[in-house]
C-alpha atoms as a PDB file:
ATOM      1  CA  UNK A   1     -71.415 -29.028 -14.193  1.00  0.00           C
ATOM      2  CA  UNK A   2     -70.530 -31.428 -17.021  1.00  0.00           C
ATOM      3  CA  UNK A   3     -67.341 -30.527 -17.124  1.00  0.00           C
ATOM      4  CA  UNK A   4     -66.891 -30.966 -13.379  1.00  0.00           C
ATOM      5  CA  UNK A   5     -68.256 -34.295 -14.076  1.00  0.00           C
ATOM      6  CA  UNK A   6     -65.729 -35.306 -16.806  1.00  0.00           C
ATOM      7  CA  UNK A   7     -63.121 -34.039 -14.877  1.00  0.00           C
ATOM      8  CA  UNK A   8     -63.900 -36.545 -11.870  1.00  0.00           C
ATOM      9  CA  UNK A   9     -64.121 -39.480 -14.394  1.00  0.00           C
ATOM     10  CA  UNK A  10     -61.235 -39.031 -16.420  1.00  0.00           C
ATOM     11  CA  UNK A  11     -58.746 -38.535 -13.118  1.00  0.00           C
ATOM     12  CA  UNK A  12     -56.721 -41.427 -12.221  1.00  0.00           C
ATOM     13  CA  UNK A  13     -55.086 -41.554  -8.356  1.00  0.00           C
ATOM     14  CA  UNK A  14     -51.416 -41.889  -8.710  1.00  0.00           C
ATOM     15  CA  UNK A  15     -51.795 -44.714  -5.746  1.00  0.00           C
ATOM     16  CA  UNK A  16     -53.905 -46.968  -8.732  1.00  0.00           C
ATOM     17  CA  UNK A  17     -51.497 -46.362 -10.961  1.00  0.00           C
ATOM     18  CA  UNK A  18     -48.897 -47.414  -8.755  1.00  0.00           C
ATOM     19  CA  UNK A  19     -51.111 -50.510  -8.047  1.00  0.00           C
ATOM     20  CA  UNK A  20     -51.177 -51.719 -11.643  1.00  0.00           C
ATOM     21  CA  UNK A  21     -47.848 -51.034 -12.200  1.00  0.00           C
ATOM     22  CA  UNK A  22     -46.588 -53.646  -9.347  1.00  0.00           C
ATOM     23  CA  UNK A  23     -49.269 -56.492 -10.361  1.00  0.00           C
ATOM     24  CA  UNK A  24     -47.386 -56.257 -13.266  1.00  0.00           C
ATOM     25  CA  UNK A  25     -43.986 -56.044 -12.033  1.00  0.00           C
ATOM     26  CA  UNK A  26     -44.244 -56.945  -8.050  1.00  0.00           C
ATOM     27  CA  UNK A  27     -40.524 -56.150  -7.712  1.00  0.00           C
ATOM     28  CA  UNK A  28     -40.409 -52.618  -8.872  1.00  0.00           C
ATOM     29  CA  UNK A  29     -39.901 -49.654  -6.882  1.00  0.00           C
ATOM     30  CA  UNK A  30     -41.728 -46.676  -8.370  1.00  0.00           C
ATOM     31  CA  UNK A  31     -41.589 -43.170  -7.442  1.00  0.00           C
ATOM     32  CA  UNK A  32     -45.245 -41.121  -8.881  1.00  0.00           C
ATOM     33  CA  UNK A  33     -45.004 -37.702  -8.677  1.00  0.00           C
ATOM     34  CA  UNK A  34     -48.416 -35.539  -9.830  1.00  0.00           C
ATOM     35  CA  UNK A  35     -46.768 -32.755 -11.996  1.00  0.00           C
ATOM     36  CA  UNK A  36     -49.739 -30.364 -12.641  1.00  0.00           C
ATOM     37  CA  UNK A  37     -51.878 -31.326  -9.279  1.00  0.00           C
ATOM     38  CA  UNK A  38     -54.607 -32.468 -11.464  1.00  0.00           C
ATOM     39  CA  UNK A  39     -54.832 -35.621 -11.199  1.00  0.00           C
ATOM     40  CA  UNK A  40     -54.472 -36.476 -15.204  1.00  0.00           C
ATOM     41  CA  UNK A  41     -50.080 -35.358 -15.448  1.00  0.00           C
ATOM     42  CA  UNK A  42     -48.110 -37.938 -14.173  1.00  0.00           C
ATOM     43  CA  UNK A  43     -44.620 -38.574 -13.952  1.00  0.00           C
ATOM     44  CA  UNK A  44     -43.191 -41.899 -13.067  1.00  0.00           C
ATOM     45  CA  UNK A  45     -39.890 -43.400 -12.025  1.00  0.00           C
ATOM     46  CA  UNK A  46     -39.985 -47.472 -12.149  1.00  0.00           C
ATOM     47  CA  UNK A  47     -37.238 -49.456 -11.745  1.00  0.00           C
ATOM     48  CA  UNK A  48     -36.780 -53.544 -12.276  1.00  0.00           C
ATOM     49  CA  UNK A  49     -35.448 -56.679 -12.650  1.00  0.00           C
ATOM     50  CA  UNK A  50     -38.355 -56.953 -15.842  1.00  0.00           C
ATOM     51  CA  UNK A  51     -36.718 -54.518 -17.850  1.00  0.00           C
ATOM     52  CA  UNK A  52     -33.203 -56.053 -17.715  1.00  0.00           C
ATOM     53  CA  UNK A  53     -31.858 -57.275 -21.748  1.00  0.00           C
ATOM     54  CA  UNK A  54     -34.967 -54.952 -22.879  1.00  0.00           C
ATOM     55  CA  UNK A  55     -34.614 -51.481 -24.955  1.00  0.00           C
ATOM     56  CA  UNK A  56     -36.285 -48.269 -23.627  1.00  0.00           C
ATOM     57  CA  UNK A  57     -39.036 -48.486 -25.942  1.00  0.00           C
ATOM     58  CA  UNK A  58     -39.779 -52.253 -25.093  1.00  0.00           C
ATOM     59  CA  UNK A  59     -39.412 -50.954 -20.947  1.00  0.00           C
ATOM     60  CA  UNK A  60     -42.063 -48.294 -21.632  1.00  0.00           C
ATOM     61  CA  UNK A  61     -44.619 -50.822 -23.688  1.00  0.00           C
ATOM     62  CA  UNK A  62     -44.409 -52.660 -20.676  1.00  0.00           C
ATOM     63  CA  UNK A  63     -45.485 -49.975 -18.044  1.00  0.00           C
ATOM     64  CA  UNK A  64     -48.081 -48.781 -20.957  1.00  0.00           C
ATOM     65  CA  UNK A  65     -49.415 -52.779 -20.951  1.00  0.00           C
ATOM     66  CA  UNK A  66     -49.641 -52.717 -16.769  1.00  0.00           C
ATOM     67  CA  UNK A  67     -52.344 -49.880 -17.105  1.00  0.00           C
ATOM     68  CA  UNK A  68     -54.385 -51.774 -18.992  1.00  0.00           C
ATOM     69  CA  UNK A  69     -55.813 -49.460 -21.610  1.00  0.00           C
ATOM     70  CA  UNK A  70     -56.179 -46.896 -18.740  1.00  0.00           C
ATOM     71  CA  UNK A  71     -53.624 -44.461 -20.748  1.00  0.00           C
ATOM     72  CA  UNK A  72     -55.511 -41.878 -22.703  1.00  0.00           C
ATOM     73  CA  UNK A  73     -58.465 -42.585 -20.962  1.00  0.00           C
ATOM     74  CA  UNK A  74     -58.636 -41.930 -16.866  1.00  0.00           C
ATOM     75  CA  UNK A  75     -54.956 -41.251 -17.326  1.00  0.00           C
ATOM     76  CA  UNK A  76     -54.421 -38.387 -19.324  1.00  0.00           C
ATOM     77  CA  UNK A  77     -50.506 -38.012 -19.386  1.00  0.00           C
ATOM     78  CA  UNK A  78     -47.967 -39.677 -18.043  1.00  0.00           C
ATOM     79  CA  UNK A  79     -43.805 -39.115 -18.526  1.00  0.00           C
ATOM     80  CA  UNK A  80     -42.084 -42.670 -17.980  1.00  0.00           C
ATOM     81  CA  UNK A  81     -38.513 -43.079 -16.475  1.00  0.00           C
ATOM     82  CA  UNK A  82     -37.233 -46.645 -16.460  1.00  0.00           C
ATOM     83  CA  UNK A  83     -34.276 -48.290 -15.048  1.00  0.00           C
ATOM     84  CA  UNK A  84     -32.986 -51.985 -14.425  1.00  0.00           C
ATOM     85  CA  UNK A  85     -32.584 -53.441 -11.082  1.00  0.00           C
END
């Protein structure tokens, strides 16, 4: 039972994390795709204008800022793809 419990609490729906991602960045298109069909292994494709003159690792800092601490915690994992527009 308490791990059933933990399991609904830590679980993140790939539509929220698609919602904080374009608050962030309201002209991205972003493809989610739930790799394990848990609910906690994510893999994301986000592409736009944002990330243009940035480096990979700045790209990805800036998806990791949208979720707003969410990453480790009711996400579990998530794979980032990013691309300019």
């Amino acid at each position: 039972m308490v791990k059933r419990i933990y399991e609904i609490k830590m679980a993140m729906d790939l539509k929220e994390i698609e919602k904080y991602i374009k608050e962030a960045m309201p002209d991205a298109s972003i493809d989610i795709q739930d790799l394990a069909g848990d609910g906690n292994h994510y893999s994301a494709t986000i592409i736009s204008s944002d990330f243009s003159g940035k480096s990979k690792i700045e790209q990805h800092k800036m998806v990791y800022n949208s979720l707003k601490g969410k990453m480790g915690n009711e996400l579990h994992a998530l794979a980032i793809k990013t691309k300019e527009k």
